[in-house]
C-alpha atoms as a PDB file:
ATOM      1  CA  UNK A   1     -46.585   0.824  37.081  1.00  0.00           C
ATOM      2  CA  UNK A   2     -46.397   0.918  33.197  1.00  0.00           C
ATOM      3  CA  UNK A   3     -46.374  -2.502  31.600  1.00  0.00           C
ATOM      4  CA  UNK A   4     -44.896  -2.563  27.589  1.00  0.00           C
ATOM      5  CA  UNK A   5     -43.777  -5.472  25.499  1.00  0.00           C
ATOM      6  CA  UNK A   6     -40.575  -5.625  23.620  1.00  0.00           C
ATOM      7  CA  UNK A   7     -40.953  -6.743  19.842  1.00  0.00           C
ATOM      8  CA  UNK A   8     -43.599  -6.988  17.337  1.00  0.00           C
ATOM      9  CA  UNK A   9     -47.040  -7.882  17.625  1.00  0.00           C
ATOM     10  CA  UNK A  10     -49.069 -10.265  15.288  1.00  0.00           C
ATOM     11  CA  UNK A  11     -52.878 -11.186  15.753  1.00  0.00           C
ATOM     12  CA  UNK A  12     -53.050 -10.360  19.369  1.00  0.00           C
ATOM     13  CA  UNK A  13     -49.707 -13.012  20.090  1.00  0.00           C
ATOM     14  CA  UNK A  14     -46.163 -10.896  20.904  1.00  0.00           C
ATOM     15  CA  UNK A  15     -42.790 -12.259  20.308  1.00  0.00           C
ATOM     16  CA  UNK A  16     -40.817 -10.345  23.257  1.00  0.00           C
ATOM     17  CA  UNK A  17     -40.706 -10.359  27.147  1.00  0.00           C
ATOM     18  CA  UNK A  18     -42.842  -7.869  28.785  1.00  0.00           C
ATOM     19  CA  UNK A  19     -41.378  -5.116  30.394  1.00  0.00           C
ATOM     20  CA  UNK A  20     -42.204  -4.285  34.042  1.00  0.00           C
ATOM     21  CA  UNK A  21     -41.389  -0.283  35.270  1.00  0.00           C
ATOM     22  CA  UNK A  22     -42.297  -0.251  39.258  1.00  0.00           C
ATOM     23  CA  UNK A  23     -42.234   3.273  40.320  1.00  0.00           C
ATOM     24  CA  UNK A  24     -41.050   2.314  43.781  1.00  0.00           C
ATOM     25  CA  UNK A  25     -39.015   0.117  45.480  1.00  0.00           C
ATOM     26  CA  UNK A  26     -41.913  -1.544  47.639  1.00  0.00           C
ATOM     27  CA  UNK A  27     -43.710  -1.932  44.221  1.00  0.00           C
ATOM     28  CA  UNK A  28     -40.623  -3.704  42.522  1.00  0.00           C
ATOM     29  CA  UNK A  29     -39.908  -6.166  45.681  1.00  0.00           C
ATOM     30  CA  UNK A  30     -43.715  -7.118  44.898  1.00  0.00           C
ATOM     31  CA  UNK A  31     -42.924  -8.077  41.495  1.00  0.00           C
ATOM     32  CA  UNK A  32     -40.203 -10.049  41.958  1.00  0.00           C
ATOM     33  CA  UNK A  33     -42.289 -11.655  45.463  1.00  0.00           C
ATOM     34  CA  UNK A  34     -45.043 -12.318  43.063  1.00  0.00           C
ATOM     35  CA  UNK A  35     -42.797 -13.456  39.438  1.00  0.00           C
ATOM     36  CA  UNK A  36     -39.948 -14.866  41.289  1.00  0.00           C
ATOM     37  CA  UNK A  37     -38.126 -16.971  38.508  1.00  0.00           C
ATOM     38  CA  UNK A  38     -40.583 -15.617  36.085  1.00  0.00           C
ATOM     39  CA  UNK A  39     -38.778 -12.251  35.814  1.00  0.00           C
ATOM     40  CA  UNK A  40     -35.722 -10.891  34.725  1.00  0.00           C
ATOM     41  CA  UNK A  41     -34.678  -8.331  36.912  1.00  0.00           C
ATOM     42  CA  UNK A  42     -33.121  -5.049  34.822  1.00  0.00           C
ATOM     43  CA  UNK A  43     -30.258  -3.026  36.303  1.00  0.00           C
ATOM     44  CA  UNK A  44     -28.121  -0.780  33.658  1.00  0.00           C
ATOM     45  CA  UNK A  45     -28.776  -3.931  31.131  1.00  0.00           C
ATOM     46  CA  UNK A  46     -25.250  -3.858  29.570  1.00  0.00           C
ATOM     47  CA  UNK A  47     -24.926  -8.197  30.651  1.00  0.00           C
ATOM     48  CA  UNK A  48     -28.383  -9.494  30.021  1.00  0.00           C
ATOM     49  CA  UNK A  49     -28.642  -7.898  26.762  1.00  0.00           C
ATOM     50  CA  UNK A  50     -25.736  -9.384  25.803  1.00  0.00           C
ATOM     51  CA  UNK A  51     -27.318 -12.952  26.636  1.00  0.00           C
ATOM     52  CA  UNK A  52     -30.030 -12.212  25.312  1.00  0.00           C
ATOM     53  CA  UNK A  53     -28.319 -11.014  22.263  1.00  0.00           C
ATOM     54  CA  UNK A  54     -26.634 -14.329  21.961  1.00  0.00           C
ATOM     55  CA  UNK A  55     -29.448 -16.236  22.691  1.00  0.00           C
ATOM     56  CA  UNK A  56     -28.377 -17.622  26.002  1.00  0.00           C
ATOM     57  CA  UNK A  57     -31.691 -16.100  28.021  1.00  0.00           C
ATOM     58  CA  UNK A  58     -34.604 -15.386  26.500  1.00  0.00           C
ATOM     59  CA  UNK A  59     -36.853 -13.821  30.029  1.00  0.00           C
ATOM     60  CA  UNK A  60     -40.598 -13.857  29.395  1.00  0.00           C
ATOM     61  CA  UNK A  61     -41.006 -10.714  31.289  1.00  0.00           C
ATOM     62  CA  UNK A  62     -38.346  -8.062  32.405  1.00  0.00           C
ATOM     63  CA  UNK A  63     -38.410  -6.100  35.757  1.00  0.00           C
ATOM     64  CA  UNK A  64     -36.739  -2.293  35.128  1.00  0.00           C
ATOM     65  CA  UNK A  65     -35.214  -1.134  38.200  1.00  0.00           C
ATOM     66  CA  UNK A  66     -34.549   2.273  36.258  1.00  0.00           C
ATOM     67  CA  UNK A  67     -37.630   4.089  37.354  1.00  0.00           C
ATOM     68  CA  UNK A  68     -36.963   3.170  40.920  1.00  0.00           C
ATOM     69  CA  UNK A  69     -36.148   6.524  43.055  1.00  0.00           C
ATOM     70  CA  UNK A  70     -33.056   6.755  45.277  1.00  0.00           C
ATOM     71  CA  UNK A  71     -31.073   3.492  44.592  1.00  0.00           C
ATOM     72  CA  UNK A  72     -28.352   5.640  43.134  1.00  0.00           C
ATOM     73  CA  UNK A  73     -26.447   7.054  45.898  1.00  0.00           C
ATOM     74  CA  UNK A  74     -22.420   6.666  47.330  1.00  0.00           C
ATOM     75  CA  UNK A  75     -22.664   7.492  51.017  1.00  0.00           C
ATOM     76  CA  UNK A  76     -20.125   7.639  53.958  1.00  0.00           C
ATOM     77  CA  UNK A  77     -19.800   7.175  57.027  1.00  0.00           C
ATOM     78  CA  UNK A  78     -17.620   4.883  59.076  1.00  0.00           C
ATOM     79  CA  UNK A  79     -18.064   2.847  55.719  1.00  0.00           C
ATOM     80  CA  UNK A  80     -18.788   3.202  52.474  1.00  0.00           C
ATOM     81  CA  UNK A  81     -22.789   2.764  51.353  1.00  0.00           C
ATOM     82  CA  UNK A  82     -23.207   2.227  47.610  1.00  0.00           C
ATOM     83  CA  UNK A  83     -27.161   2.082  45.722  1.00  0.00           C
ATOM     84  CA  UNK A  84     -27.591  -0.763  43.129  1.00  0.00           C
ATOM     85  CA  UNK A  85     -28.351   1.528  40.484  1.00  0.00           C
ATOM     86  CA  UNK A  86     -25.016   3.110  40.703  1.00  0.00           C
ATOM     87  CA  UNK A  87     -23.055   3.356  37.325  1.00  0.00           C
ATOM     88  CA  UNK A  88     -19.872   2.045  37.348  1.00  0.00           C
ATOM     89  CA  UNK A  89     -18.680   5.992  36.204  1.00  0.00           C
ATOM     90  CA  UNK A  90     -20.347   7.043  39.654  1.00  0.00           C
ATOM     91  CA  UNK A  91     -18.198   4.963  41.347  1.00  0.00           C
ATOM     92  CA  UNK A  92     -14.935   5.750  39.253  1.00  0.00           C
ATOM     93  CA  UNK A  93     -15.422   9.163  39.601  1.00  0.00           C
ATOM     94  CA  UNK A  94     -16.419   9.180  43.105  1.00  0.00           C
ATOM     95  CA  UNK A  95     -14.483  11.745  45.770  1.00  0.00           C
ATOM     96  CA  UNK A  96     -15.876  10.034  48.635  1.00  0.00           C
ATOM     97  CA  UNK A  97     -14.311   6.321  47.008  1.00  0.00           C
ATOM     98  CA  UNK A  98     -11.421   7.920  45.782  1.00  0.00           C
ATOM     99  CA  UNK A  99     -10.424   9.557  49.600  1.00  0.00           C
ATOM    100  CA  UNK A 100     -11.110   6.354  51.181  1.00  0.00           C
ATOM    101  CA  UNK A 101     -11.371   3.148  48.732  1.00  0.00           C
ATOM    102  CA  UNK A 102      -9.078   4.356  45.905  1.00  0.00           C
ATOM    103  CA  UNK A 103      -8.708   0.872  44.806  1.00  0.00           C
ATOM    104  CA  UNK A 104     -12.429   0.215  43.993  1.00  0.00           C
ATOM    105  CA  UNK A 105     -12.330   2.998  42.100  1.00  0.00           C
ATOM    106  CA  UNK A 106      -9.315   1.838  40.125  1.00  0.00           C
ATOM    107  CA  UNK A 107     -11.508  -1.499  39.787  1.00  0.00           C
ATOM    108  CA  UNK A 108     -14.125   0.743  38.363  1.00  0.00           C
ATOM    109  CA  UNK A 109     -12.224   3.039  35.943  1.00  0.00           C
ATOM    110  CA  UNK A 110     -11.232   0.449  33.876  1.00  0.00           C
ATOM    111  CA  UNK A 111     -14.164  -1.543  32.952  1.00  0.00           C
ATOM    112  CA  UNK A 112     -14.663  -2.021  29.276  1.00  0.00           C
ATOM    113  CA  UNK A 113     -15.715   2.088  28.214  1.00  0.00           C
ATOM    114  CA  UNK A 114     -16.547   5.234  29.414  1.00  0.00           C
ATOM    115  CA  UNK A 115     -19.842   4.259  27.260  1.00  0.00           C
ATOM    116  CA  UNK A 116     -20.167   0.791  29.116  1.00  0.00           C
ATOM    117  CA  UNK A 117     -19.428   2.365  32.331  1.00  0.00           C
ATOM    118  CA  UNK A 118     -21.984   5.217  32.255  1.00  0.00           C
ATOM    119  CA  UNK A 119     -24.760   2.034  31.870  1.00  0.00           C
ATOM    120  CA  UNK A 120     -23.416  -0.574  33.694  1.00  0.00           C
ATOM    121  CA  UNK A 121     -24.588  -0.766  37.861  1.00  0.00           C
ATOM    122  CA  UNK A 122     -23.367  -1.947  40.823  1.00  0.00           C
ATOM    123  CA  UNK A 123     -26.199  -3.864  41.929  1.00  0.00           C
ATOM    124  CA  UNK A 124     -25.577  -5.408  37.923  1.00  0.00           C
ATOM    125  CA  UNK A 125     -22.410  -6.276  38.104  1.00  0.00           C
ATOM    126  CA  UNK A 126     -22.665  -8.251  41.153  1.00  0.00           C
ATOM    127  CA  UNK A 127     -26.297 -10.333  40.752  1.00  0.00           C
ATOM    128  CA  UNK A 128     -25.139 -11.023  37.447  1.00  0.00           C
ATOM    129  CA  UNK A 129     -21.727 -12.958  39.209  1.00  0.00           C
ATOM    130  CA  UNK A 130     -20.145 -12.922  35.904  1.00  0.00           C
ATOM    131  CA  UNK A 131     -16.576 -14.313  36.214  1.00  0.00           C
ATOM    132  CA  UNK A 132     -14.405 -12.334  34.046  1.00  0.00           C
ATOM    133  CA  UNK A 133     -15.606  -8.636  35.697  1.00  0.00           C
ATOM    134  CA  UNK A 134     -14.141  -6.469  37.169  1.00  0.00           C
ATOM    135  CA  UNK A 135     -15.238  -5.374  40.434  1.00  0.00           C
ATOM    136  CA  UNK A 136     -16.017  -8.743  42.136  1.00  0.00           C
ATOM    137  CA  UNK A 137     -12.667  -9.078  43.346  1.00  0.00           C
ATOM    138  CA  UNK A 138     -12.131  -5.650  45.034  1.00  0.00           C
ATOM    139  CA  UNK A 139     -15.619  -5.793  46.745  1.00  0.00           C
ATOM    140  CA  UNK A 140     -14.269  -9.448  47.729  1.00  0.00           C
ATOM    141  CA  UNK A 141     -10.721  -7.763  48.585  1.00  0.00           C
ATOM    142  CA  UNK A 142     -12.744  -4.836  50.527  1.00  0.00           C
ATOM    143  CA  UNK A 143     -14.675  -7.075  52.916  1.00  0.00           C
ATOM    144  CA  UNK A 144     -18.017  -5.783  50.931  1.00  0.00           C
ATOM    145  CA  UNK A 145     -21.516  -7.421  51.464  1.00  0.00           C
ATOM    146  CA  UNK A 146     -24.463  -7.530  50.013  1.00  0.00           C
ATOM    147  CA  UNK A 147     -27.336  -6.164  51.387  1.00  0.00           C
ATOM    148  CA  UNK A 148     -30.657  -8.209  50.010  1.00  0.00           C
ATOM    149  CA  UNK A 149     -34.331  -7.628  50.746  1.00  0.00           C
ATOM    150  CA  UNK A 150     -37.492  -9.693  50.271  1.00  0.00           C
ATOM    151  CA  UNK A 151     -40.413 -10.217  52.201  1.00  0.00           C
ATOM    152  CA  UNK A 152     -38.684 -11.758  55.236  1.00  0.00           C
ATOM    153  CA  UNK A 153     -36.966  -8.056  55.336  1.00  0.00           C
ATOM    154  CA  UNK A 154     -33.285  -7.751  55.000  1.00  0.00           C
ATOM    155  CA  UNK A 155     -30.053  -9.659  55.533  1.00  0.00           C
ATOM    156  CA  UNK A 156     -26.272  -8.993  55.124  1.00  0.00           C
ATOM    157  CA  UNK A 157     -23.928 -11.575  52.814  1.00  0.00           C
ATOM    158  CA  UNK A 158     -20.449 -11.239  52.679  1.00  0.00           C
ATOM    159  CA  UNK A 159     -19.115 -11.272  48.749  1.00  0.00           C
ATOM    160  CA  UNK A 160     -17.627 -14.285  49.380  1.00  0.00           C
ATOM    161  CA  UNK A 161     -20.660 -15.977  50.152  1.00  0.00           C
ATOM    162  CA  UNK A 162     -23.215 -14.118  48.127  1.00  0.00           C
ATOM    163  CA  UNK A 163     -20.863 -15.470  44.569  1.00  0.00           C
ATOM    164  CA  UNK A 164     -21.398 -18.782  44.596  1.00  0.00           C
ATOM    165  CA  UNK A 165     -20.084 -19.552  40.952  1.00  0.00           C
ATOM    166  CA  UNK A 166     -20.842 -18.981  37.568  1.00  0.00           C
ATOM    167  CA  UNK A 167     -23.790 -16.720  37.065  1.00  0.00           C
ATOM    168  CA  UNK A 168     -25.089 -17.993  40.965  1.00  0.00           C
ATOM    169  CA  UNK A 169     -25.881 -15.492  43.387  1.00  0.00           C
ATOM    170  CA  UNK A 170     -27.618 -15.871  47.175  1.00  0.00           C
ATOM    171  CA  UNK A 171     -30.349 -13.830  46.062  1.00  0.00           C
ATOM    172  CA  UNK A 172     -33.182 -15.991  46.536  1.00  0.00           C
ATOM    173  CA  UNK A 173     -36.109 -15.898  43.974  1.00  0.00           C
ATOM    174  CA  UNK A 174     -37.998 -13.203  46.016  1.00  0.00           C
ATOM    175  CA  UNK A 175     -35.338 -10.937  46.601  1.00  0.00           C
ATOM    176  CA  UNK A 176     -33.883  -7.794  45.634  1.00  0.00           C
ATOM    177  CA  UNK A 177     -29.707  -6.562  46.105  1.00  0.00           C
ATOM    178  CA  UNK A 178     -30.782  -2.911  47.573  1.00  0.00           C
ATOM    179  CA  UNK A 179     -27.196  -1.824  48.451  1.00  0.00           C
ATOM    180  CA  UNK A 180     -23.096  -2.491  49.122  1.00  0.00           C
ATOM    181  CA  UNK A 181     -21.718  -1.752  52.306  1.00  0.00           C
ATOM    182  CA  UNK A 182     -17.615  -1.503  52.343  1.00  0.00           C
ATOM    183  CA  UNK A 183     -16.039  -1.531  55.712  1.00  0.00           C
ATOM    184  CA  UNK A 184     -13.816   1.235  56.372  1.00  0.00           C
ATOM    185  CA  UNK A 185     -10.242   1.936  57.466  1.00  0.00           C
ATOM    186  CA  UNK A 186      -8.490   1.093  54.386  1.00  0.00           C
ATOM    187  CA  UNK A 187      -4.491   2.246  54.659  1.00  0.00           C
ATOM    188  CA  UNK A 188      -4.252   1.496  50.781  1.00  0.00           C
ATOM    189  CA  UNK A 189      -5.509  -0.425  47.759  1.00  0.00           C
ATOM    190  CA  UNK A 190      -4.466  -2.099  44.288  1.00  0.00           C
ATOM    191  CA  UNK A 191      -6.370  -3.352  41.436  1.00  0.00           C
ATOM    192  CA  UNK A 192      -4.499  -5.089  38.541  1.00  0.00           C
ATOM    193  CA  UNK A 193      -5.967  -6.304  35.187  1.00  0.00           C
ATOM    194  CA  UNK A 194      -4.037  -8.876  33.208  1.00  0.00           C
ATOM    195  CA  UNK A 195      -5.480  -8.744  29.203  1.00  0.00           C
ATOM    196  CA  UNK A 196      -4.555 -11.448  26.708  1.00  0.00           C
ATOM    197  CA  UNK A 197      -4.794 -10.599  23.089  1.00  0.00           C
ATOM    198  CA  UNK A 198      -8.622 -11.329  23.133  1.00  0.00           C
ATOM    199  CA  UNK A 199     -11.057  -9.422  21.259  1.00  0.00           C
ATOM    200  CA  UNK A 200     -12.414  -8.554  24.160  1.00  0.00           C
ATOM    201  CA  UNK A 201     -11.245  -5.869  27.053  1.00  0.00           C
ATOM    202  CA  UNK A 202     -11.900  -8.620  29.802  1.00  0.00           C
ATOM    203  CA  UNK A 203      -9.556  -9.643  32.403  1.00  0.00           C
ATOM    204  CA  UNK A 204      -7.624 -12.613  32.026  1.00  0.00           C
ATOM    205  CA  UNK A 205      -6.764 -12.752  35.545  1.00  0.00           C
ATOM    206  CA  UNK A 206      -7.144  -9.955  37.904  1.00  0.00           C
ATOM    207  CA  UNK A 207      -5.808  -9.085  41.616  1.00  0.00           C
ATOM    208  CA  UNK A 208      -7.022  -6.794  44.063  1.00  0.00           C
ATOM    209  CA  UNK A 209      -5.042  -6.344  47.291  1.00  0.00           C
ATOM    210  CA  UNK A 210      -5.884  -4.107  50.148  1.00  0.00           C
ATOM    211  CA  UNK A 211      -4.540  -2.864  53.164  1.00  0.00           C
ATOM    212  CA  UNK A 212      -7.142  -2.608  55.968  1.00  0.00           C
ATOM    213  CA  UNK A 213      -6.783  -2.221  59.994  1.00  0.00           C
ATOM    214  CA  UNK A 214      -3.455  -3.772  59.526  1.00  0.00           C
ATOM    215  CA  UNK A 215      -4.868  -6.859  57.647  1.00  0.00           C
ATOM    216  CA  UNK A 216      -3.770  -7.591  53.972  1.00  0.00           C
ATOM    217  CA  UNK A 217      -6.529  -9.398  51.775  1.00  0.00           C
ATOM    218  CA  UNK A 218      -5.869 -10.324  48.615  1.00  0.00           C
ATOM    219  CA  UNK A 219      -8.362 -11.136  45.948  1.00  0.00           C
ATOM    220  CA  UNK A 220      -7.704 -12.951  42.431  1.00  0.00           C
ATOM    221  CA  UNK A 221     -10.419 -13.085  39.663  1.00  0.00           C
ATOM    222  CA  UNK A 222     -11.514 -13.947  36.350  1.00  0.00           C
ATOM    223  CA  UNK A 223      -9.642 -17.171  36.842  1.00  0.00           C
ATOM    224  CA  UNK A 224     -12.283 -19.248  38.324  1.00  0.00           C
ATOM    225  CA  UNK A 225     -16.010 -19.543  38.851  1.00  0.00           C
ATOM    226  CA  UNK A 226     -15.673 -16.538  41.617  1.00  0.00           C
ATOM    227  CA  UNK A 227     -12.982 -14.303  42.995  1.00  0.00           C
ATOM    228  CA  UNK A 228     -10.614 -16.545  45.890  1.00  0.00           C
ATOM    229  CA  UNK A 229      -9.662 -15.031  48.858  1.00  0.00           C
ATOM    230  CA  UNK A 230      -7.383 -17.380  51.354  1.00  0.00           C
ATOM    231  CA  UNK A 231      -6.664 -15.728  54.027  1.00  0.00           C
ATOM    232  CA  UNK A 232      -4.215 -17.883  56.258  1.00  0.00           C
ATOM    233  CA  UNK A 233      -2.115 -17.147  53.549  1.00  0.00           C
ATOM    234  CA  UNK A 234      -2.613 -13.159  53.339  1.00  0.00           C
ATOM    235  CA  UNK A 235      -1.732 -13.794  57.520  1.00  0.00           C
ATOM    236  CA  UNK A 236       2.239 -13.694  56.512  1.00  0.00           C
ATOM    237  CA  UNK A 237       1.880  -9.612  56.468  1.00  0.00           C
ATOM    238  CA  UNK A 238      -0.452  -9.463  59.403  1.00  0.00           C
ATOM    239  CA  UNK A 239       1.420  -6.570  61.719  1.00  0.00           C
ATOM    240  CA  UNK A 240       4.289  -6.055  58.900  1.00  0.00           C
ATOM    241  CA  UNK A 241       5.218  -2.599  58.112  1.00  0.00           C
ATOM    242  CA  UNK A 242       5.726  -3.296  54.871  1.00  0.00           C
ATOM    243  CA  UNK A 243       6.082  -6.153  52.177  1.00  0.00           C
ATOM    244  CA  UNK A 244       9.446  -7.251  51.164  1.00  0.00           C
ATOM    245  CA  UNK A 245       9.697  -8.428  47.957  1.00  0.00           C
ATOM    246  CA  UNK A 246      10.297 -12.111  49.498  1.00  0.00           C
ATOM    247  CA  UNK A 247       6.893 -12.113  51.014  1.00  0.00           C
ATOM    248  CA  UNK A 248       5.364 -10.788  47.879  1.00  0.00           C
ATOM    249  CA  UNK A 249       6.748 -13.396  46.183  1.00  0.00           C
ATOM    250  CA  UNK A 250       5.950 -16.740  48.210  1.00  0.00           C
ATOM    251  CA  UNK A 251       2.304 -15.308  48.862  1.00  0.00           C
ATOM    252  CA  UNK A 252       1.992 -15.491  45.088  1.00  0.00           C
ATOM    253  CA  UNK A 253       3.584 -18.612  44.479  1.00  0.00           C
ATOM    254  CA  UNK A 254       0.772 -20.282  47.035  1.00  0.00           C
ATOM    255  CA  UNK A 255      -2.234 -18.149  45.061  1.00  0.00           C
ATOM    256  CA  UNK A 256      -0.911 -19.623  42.189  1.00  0.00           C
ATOM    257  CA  UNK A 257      -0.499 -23.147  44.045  1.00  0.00           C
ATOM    258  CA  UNK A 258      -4.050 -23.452  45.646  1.00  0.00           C
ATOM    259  CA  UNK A 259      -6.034 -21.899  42.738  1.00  0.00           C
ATOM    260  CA  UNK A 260      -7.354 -24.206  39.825  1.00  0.00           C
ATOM    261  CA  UNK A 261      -7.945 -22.088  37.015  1.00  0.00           C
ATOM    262  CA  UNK A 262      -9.924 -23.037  34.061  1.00  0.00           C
ATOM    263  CA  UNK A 263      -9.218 -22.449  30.713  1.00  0.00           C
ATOM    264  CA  UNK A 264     -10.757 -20.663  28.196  1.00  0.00           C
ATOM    265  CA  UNK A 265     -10.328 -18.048  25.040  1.00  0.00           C
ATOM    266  CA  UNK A 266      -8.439 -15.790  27.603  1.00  0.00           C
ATOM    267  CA  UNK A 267      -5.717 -18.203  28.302  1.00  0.00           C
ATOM    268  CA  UNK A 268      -5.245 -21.892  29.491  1.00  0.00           C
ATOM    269  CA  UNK A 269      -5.551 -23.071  33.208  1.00  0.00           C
ATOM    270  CA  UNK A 270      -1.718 -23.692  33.484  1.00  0.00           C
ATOM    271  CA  UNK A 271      -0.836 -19.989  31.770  1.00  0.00           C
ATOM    272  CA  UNK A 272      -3.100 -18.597  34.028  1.00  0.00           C
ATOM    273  CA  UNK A 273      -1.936 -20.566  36.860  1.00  0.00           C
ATOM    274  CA  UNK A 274       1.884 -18.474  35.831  1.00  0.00           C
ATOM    275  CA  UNK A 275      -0.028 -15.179  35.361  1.00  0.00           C
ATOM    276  CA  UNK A 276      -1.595 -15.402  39.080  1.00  0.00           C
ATOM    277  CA  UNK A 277       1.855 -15.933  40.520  1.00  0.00           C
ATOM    278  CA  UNK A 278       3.354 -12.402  39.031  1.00  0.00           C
ATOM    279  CA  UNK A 279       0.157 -10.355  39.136  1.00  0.00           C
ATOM    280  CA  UNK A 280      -0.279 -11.083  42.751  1.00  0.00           C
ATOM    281  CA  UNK A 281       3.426 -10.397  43.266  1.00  0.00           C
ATOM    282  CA  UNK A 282       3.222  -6.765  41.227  1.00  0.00           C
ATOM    283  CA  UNK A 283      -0.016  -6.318  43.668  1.00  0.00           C
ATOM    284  CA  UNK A 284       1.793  -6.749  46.352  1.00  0.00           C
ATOM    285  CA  UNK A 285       5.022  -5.014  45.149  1.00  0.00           C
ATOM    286  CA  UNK A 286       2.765  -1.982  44.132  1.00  0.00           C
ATOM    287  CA  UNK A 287       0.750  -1.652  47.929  1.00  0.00           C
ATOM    288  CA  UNK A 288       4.202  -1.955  49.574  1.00  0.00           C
ATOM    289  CA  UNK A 289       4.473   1.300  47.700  1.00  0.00           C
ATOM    290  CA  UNK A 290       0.972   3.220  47.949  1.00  0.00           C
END
């Protein structure tokens, strides 16, 4: 393992975090096992340097997951396998997710850039639990979980329980997210991503709704701490051929109903609150057609 620091150095004292490179997945679970909080753990970078940029973190040491062998992979086989050091591109480009989860690769292919996406990881997008991204909401949508390792070994957590709000995660402090499993059988899926005229290319709200073994779940983001996901109410289309328009409609009215949306430079709670309504309607309207 190499060992650098970031910044300048002055009479023996540094002024930036050092910079852990494991060469091995065993040698970077004993890091973060031995740091715990201490560390920083490094994916594609893209979020925490953006934190860091704004002064919002500043990590006294940094754990690289970039030298790591094989945690960049997309695998099938009765589901979908995913490594945490997966670009978003990988994903978006992906024949294996485009044959059989075309909606997390629609998730994918419209994050931020092709520059952002060729950086930005998997395993990132979800430890970080950023609100306003993307994919969250179609793992969520998907029935994903998170696989996580420490040294108790390995456990499974559903998306919905491994995002427990903003910037929280189940990862404990001596754990690693090693990969995404995605159940299979998906008939068809839909990601939509409402913009405002913010300077940024961030979702305002977003909906993912999927078809899967007969079951529709629908997924809305970026409008609260985590992606929701009520599924007495996706229960109206169990066994239905198709979604009228009626359906489509009432579901969204009772997203819109039960969510509580905050408010921020995206939009306000109660715009959002209209926004969730027709977005999860268009959804809808749009897998009745896939």
């Amino acid at each position: 393992m190499a060992i650098d620091v970031i910044g300048d150095s002055t009479d023996g004292y540094t002024n930036g975090p050092a910079w852990l490179t494991p060469a091995s997945l065993d040698e970077a679970l004993g890091l973060r096992a031995e740091l715990e909080d201490d560390v920083t753990v490094v994916a594609g970078g893209t979020f925490v340097g953006i934190l860091m940029n704004i002064g919002f973190m500043a990590p006294s040491a940094m754990l690289s997951l970039r030298g790591v062998p094989r945690l960049s992979y997309i695998k099938s086989d009765e589901e979908l396998r995913i490594g945490p050091m997966t670009s978003h591109r990988a994903v978006e480009r992906s024949a294996i997710v485009r044959r059989g989860w075309p909606g997390l690769a629609q998730a994918f292919e419209v994050v931020a850039s092709p520059r952002v996406r060729n950086q930005a990881t998997v395993g990132g997008v979800l430890a970080d639990a950023d609100y306003a991204s993307d994919p969250p909401a179609m793992f969520l949508a998907l029935g994903a979980r998170a696989v996580l390792q420490g040294p108790a070994g390995q456990r499974e957590v559903p998306i919905e329980e491994f995002i427990l709000g903003y910037y929280q995660t189940a990862l404990a402090s001596d754990e690693l997210l090693v990969e995404v499993r995605v159940p299979g059988g998906v008939e068809a899926g839909v990601y939509r991503k409402f913009r405002t005229r913010s300077s940024e290319d961030r979702p305002c709200v977003s909906v993912a709704a999927v078809r899967r073994d007969g079951e529709l779940r629908v997924a809305v983001g970026a409008a609260t701490s985590s992606p929701q996901y009520f599924p007495d109410v996706c229960a109206a289309a169990i066994h239905r051929s198709r979604i009228e328009d009626e359906l489509a409609r009432e579901i969204g009215d009772e997203y819109a109903r039960r969510i509580d949306p905050i408010s921020d430079a995206r939009g306000s709670a109660e715009y959002r609150r209209r926004v969730i309504a027709v977005e999860v309607r268009r959804a809808l309207e749009e897998l009745a057609h896939a």
